[in-house]
PDB file of N, CA and C in Angstrom:
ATOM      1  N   UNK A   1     -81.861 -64.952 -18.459  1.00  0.00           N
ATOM      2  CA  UNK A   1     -81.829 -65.773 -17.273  1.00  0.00           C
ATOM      3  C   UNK A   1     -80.416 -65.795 -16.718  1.00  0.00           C
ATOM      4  N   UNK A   2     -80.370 -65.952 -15.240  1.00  0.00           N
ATOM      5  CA  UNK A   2     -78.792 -66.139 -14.551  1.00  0.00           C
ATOM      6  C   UNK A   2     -79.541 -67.259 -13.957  1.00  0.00           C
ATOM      7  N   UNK A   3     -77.951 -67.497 -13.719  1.00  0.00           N
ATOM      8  CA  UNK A   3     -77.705 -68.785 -12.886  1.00  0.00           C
ATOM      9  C   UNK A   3     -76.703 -68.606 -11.802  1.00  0.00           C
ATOM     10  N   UNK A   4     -77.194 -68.770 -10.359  1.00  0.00           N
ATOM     11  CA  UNK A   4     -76.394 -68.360  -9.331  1.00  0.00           C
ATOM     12  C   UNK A   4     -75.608 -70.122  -8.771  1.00  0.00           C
ATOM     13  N   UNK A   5     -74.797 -69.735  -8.245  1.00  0.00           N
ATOM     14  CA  UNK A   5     -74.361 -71.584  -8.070  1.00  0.00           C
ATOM     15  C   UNK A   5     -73.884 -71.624  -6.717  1.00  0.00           C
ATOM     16  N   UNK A   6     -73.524 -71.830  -5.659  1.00  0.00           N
ATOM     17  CA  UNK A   6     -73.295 -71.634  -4.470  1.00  0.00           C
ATOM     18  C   UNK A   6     -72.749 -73.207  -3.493  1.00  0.00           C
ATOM     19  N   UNK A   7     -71.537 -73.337  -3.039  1.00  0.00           N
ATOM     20  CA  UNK A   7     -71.328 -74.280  -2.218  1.00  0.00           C
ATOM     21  C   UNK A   7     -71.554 -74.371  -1.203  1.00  0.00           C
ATOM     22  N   UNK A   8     -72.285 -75.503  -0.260  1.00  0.00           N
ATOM     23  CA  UNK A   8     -72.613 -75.019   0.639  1.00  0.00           C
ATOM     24  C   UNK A   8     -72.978 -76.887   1.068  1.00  0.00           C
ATOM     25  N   UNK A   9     -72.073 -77.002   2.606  1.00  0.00           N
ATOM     26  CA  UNK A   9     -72.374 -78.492   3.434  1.00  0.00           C
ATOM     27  C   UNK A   9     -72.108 -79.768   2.689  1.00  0.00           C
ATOM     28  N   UNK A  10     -70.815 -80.015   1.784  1.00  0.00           N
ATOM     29  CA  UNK A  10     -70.936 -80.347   1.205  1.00  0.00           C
ATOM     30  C   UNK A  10     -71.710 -80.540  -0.577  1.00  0.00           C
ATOM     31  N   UNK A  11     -72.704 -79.674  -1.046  1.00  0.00           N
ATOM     32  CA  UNK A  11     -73.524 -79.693  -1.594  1.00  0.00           C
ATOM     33  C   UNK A  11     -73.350 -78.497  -2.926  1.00  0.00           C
ATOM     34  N   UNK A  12     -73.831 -78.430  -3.673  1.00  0.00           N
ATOM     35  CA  UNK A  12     -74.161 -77.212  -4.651  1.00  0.00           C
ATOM     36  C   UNK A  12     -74.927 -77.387  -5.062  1.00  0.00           C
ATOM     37  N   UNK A  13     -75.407 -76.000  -4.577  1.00  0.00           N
ATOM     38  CA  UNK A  13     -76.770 -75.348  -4.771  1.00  0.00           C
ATOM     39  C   UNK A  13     -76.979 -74.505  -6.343  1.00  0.00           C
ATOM     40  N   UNK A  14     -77.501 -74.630  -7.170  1.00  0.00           N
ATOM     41  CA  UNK A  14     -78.129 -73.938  -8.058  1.00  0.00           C
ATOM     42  C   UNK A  14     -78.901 -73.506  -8.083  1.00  0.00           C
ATOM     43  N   UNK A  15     -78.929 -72.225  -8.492  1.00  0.00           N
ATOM     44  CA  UNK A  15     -80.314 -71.235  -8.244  1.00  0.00           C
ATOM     45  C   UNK A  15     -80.612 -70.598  -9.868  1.00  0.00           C
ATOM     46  N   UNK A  16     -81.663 -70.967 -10.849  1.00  0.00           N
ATOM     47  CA  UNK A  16     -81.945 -70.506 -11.855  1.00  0.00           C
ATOM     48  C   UNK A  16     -82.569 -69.004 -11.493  1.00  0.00           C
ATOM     49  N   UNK A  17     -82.836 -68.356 -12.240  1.00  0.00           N
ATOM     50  CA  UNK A  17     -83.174 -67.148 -12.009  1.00  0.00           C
ATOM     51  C   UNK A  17     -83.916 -66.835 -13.676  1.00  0.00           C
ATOM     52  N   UNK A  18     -85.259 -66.894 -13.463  1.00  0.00           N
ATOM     53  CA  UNK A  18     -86.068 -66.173 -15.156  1.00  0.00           C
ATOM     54  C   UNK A  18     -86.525 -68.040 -15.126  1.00  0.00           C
ATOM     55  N   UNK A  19     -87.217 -67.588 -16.469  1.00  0.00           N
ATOM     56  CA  UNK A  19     -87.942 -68.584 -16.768  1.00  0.00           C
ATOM     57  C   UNK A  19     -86.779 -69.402 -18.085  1.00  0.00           C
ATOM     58  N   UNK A  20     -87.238 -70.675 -17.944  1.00  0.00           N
ATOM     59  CA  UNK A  20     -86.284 -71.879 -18.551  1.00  0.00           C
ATOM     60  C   UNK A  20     -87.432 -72.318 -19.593  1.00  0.00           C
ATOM     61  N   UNK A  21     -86.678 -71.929 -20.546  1.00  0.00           N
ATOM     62  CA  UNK A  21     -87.307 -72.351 -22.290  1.00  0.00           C
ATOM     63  C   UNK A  21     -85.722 -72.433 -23.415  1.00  0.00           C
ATOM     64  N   UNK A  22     -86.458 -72.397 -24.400  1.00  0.00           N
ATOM     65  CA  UNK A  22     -85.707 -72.746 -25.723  1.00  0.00           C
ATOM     66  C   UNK A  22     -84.396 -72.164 -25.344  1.00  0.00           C
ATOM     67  N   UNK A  23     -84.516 -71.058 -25.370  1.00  0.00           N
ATOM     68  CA  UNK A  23     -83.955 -70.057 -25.375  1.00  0.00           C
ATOM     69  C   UNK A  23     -83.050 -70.019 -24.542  1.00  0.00           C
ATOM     70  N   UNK A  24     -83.676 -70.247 -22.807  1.00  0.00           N
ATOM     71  CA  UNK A  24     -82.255 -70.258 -21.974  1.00  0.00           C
ATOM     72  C   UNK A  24     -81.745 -71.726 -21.804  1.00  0.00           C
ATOM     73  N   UNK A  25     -82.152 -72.675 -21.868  1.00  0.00           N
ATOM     74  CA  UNK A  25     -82.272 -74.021 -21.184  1.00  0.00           C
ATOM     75  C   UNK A  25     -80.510 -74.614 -21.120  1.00  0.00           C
ATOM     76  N   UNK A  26     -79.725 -73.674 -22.416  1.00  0.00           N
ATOM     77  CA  UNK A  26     -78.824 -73.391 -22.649  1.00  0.00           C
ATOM     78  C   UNK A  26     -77.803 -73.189 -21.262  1.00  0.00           C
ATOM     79  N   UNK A  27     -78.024 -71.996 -20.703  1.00  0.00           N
ATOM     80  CA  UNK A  27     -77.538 -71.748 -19.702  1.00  0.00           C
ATOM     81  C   UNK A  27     -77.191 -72.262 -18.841  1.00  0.00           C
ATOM     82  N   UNK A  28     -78.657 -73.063 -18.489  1.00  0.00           N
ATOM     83  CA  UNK A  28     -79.129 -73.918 -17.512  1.00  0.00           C
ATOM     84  C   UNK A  28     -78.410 -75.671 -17.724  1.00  0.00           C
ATOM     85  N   UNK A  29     -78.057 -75.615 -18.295  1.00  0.00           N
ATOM     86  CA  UNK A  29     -77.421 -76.953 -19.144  1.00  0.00           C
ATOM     87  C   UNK A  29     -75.767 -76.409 -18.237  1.00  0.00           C
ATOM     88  N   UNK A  30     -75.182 -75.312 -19.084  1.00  0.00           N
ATOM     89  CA  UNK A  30     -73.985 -75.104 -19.071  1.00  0.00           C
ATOM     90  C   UNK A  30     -73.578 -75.107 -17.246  1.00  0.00           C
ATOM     91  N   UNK A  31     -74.500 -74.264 -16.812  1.00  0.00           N
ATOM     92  CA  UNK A  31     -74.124 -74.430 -15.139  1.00  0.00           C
ATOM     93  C   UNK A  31     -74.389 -75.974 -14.258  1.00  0.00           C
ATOM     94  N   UNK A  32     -75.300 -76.307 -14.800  1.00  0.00           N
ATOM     95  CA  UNK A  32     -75.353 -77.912 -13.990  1.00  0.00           C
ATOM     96  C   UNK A  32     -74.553 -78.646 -14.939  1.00  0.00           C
ATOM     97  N   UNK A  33     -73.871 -78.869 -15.313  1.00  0.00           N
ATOM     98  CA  UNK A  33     -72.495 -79.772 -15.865  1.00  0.00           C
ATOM     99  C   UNK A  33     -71.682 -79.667 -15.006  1.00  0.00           C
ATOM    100  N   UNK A  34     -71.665 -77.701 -14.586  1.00  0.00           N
ATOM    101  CA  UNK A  34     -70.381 -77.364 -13.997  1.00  0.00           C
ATOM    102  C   UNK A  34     -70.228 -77.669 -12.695  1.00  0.00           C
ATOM    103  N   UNK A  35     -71.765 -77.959 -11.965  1.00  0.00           N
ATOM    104  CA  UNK A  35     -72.394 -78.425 -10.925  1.00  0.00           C
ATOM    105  C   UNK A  35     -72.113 -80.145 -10.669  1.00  0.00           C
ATOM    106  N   UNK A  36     -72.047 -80.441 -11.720  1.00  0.00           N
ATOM    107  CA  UNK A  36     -71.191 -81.811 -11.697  1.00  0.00           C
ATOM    108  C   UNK A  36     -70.708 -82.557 -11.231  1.00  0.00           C
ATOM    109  N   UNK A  37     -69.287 -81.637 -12.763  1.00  0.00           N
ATOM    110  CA  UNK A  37     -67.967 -81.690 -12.595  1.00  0.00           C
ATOM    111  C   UNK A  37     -67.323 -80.637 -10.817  1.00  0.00           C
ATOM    112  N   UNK A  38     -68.137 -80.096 -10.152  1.00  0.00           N
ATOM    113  CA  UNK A  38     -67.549 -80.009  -8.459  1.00  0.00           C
ATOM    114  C   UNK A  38     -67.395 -80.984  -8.077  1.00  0.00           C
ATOM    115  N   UNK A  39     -66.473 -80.901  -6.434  1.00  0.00           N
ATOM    116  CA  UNK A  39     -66.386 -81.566  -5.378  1.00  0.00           C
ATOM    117  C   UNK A  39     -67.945 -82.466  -5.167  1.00  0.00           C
ATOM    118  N   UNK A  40     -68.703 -81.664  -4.915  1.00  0.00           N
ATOM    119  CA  UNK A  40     -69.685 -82.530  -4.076  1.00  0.00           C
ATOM    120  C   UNK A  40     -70.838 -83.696  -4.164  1.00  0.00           C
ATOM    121  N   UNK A  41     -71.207 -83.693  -3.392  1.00  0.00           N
ATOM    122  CA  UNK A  41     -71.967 -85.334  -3.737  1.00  0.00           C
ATOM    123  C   UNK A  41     -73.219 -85.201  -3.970  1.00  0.00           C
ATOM    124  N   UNK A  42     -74.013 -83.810  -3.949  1.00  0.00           N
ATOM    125  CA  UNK A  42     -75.266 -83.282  -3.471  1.00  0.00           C
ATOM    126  C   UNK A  42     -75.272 -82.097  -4.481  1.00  0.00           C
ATOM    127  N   UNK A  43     -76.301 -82.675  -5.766  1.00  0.00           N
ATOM    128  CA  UNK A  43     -76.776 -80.936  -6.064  1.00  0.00           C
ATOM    129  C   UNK A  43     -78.092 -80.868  -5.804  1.00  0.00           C
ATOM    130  N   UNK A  44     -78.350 -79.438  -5.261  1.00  0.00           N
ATOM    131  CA  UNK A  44     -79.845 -79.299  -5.106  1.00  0.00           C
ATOM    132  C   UNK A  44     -80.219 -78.015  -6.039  1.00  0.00           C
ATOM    133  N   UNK A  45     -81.433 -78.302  -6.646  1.00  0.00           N
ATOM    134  CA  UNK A  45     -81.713 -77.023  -7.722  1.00  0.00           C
ATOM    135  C   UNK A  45     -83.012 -76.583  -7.379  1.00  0.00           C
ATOM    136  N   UNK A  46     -82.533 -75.025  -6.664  1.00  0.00           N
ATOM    137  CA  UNK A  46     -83.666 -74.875  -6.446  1.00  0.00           C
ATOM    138  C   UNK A  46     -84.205 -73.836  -7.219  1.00  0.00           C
ATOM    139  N   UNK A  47     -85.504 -73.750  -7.665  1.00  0.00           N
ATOM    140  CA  UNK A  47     -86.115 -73.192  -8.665  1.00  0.00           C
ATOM    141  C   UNK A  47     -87.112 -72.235  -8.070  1.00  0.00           C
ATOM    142  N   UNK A  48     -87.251 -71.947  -7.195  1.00  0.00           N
ATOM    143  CA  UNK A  48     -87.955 -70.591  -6.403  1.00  0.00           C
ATOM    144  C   UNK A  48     -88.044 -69.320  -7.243  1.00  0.00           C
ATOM    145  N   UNK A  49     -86.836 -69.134  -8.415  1.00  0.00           N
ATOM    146  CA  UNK A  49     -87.173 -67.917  -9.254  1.00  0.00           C
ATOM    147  C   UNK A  49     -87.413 -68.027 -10.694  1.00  0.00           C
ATOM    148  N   UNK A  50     -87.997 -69.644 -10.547  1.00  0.00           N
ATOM    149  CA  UNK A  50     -88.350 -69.597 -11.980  1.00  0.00           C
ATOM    150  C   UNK A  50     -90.212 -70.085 -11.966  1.00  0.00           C
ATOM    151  N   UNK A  51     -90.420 -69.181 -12.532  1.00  0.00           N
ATOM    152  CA  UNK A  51     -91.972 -68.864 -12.939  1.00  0.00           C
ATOM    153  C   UNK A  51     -92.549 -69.699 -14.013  1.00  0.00           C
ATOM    154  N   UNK A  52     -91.852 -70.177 -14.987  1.00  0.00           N
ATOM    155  CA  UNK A  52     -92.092 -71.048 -16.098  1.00  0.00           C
ATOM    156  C   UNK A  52     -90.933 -71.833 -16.307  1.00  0.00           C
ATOM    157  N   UNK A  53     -91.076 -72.777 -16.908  1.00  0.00           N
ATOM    158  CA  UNK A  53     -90.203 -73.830 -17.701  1.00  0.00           C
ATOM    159  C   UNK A  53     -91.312 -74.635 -18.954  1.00  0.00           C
ATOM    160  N   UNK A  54     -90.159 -74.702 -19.765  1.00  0.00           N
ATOM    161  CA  UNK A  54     -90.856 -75.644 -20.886  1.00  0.00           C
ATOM    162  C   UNK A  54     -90.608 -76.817 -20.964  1.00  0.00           C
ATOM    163  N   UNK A  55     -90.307 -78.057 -22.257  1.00  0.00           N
ATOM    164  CA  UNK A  55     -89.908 -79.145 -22.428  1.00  0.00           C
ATOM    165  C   UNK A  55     -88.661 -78.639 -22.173  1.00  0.00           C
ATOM    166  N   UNK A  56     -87.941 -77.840 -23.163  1.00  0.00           N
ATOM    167  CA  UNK A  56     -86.434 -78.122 -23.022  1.00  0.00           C
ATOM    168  C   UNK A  56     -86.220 -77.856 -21.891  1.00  0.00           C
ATOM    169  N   UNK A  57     -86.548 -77.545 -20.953  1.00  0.00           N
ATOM    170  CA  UNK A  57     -86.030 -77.211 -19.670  1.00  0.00           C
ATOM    171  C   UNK A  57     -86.099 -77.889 -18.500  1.00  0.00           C
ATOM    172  N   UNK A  58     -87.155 -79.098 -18.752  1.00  0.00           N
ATOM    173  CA  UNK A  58     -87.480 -80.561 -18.509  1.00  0.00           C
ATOM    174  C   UNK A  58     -86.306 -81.325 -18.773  1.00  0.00           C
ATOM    175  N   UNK A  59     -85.979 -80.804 -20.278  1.00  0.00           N
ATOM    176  CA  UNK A  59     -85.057 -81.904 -20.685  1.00  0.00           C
ATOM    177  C   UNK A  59     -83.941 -81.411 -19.980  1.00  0.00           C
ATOM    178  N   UNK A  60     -83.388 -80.737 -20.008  1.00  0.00           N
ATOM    179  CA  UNK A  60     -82.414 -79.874 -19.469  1.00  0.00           C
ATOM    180  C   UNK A  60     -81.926 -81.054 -18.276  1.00  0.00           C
ATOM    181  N   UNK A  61     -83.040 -80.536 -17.377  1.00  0.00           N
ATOM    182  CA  UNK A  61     -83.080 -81.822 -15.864  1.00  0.00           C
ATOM    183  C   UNK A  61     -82.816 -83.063 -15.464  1.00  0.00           C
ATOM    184  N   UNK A  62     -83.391 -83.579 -16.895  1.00  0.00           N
ATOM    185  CA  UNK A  62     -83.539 -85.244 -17.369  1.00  0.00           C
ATOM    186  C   UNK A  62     -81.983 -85.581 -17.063  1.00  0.00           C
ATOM    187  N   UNK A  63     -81.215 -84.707 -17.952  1.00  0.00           N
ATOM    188  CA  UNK A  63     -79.804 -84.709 -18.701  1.00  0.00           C
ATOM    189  C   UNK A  63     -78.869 -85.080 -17.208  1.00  0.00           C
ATOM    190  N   UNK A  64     -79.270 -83.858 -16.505  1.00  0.00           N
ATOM    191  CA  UNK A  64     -78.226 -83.533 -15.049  1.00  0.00           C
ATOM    192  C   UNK A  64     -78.782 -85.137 -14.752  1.00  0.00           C
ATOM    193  N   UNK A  65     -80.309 -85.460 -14.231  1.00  0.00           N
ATOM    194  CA  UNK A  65     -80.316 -86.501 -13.530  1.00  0.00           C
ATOM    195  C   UNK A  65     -79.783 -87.731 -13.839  1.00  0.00           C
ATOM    196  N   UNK A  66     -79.855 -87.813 -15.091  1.00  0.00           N
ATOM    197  CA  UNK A  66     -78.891 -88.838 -15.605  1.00  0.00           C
ATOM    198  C   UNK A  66     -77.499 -89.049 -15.462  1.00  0.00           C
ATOM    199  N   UNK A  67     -76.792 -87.665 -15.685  1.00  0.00           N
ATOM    200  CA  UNK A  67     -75.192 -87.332 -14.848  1.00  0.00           C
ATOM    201  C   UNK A  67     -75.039 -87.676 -13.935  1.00  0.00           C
ATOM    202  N   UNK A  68     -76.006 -87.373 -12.852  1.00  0.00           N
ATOM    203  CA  UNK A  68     -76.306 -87.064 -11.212  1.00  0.00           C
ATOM    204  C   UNK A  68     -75.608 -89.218 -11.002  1.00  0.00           C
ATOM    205  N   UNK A  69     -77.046 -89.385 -11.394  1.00  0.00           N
ATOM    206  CA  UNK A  69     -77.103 -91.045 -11.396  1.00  0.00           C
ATOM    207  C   UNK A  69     -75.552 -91.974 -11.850  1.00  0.00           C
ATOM    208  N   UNK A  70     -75.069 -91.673 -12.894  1.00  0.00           N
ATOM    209  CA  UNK A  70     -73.691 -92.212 -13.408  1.00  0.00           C
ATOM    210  C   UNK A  70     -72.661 -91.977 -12.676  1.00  0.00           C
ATOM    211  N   UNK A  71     -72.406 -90.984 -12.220  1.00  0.00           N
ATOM    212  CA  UNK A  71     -71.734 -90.509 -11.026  1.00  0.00           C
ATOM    213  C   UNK A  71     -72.038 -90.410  -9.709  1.00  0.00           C
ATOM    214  N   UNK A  72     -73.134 -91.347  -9.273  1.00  0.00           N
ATOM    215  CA  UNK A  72     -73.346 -91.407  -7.998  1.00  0.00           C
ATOM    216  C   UNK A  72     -73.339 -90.021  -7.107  1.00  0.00           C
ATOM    217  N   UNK A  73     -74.108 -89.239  -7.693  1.00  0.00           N
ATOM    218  CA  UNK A  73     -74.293 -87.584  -7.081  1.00  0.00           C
ATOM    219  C   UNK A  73     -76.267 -88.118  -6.571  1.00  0.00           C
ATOM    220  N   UNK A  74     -76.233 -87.077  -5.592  1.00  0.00           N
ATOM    221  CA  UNK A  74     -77.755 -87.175  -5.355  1.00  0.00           C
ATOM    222  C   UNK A  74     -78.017 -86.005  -5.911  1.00  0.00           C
ATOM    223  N   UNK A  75     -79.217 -85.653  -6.361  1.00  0.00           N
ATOM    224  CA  UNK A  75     -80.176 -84.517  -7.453  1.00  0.00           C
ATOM    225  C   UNK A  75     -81.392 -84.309  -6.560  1.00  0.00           C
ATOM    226  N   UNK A  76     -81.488 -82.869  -6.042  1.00  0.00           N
ATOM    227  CA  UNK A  76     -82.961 -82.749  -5.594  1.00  0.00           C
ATOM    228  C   UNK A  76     -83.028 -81.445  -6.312  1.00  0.00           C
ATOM    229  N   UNK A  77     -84.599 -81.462  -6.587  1.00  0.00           N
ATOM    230  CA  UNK A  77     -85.639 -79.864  -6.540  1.00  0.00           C
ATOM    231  C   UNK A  77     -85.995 -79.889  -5.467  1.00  0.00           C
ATOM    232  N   UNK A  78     -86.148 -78.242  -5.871  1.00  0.00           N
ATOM    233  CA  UNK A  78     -86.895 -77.863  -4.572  1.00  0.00           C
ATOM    234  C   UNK A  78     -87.708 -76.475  -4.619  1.00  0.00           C
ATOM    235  N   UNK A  79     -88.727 -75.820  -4.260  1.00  0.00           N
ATOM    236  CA  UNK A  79     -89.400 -74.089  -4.310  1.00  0.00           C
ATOM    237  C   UNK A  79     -89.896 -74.209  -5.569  1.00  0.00           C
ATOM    238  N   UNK A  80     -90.323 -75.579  -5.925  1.00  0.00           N
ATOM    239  CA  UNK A  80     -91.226 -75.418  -7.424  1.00  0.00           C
ATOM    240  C   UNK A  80     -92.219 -74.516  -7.293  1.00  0.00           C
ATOM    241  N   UNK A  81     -92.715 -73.737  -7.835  1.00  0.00           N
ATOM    242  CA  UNK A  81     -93.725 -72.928  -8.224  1.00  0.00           C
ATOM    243  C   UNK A  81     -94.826 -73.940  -8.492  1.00  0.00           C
ATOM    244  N   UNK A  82     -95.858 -73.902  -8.027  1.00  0.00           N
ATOM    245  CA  UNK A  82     -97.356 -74.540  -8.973  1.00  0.00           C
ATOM    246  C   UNK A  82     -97.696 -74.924 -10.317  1.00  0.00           C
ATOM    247  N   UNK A  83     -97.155 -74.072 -10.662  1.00  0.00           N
ATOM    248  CA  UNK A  83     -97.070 -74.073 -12.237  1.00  0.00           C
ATOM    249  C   UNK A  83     -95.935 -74.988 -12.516  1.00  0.00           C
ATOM    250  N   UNK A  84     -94.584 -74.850 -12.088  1.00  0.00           N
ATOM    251  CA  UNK A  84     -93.330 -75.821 -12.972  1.00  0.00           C
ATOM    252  C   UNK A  84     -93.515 -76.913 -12.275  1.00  0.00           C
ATOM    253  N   UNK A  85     -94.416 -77.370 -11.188  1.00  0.00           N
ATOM    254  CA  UNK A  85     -94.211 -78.838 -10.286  1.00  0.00           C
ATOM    255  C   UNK A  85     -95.341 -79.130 -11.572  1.00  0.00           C
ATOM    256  N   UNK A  86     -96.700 -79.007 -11.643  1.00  0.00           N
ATOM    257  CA  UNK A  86     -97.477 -79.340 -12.726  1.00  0.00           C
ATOM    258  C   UNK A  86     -97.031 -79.918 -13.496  1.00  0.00           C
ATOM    259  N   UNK A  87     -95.757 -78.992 -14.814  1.00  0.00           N
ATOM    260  CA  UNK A  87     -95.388 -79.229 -15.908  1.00  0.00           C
ATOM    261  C   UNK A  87     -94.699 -81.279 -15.331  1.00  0.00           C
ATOM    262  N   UNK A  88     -94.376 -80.994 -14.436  1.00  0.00           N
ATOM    263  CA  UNK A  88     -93.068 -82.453 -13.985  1.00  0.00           C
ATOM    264  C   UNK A  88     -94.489 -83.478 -13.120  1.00  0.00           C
ATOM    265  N   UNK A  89     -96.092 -82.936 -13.037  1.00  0.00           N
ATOM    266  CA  UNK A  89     -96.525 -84.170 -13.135  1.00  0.00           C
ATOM    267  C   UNK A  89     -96.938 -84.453 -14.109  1.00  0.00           C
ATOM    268  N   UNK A  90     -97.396 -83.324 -14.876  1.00  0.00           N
ATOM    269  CA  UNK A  90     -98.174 -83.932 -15.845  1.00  0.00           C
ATOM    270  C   UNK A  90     -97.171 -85.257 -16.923  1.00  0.00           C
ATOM    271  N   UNK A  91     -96.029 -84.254 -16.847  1.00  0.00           N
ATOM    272  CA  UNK A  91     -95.127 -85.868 -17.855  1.00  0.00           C
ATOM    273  C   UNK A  91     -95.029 -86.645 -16.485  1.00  0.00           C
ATOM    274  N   UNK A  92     -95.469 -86.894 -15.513  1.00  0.00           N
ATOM    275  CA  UNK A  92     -94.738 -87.864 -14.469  1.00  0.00           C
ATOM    276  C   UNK A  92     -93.588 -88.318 -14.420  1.00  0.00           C
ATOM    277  N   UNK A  93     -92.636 -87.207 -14.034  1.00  0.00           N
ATOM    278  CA  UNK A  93     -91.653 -87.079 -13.495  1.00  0.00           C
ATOM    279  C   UNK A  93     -91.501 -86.314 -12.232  1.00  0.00           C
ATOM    280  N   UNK A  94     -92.302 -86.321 -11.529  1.00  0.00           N
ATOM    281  CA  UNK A  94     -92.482 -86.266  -9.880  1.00  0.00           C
ATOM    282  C   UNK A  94     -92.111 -87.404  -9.356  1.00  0.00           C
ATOM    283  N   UNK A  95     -92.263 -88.610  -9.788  1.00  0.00           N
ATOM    284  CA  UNK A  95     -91.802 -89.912  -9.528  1.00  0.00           C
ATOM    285  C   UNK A  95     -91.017 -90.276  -9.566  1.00  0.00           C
ATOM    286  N   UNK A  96     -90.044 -89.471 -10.590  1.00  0.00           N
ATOM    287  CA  UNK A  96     -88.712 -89.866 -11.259  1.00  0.00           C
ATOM    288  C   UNK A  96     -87.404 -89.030 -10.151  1.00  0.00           C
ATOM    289  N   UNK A  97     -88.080 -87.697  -9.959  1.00  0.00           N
ATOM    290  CA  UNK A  97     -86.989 -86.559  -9.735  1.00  0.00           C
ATOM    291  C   UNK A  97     -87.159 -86.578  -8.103  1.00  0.00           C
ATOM    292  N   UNK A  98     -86.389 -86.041  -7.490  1.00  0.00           N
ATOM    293  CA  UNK A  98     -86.424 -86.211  -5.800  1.00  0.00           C
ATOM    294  C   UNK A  98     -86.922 -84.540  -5.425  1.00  0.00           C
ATOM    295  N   UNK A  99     -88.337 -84.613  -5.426  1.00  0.00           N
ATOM    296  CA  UNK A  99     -88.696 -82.881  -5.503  1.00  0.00           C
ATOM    297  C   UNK A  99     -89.184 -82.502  -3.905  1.00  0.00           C
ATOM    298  N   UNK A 100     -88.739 -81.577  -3.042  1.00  0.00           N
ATOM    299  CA  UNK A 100     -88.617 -81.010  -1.744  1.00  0.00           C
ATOM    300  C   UNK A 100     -89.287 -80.138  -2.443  1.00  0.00           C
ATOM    301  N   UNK A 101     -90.740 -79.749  -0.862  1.00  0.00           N
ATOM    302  CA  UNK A 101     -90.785 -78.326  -0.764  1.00  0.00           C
ATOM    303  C   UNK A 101     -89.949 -77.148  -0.704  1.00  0.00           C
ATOM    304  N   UNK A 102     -88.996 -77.699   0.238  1.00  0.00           N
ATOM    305  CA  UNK A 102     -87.802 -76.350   0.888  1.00  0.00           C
ATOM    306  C   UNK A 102     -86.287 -76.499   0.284  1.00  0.00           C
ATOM    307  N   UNK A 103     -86.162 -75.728   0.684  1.00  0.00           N
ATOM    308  CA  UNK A 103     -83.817 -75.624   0.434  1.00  0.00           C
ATOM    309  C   UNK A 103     -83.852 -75.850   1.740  1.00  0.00           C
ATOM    310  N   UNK A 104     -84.222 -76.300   2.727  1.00  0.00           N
ATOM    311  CA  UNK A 104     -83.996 -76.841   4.226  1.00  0.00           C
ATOM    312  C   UNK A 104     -83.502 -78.499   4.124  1.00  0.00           C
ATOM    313  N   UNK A 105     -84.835 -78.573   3.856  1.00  0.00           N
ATOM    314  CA  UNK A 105     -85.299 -80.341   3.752  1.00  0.00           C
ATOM    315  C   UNK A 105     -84.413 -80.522   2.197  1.00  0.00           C
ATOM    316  N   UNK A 106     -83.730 -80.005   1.256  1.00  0.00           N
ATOM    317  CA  UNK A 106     -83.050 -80.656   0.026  1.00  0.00           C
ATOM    318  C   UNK A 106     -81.408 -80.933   1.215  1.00  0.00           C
ATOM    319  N   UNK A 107     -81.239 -79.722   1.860  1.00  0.00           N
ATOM    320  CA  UNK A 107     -79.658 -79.897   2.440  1.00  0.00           C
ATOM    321  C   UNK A 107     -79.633 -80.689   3.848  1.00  0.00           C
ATOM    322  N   UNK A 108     -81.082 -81.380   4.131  1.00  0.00           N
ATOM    323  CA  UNK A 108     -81.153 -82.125   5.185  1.00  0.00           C
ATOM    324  C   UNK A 108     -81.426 -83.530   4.980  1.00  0.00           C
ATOM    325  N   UNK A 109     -81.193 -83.769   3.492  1.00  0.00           N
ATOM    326  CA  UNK A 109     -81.425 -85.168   2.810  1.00  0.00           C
ATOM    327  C   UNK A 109     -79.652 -85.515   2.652  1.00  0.00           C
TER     328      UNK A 109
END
């Protein structure tokens, strides 16, 4: 898996790339910290190239949103796939997380 990261209107954008499990969630951890610790007030993660996610990769999210929150950052998803929006109702955390259809409507919040 990569992780693309991009500034942009104030904001950083994260872009996972592959599917988020055991294995990478790692990655995905290490770049949204770094997503952070930036300038901006706005991360948006958009997940358009990820096809699967597991728990850890749930948890992964939990972690940032909790950062996001302590530091007064706003946290959106966005380009969930069918499949990874599922995984975030079935635990109901659709409720929890600020999830956009688009990367339009995340950088127009």
């Amino acid at each position: 898996m990569q992780v693309n990261t991009e500034q942009r209107d104030g904001a950083t954008i994260v872009r996972p790339d592959g599917d988020i499990d055991l294995a990478t969630s790692s990655i995905l951890r290490t770049s949204l910290q770094a997503a952070h610790d930036s300038d901006g007030d706005k991360i948006v993660i958009d997940l358009s190239s990820v096809q699967y996610m597991d728990s850890s990769g749930v948890a992964t999210l939990v972690e940032c949103l909790q950062m996001a929150r302590r530091g007064g950052t706003t946290l959106l998803l966005c380009e969930l796939h069918e499949r990874v929006l599922s995984v975030f109702q079935i635990a109901r955390l659709d409720s929890v997380f600020d999830i956009v259809p688009t990367l339009d409507e995340a950088m127009s919040r």
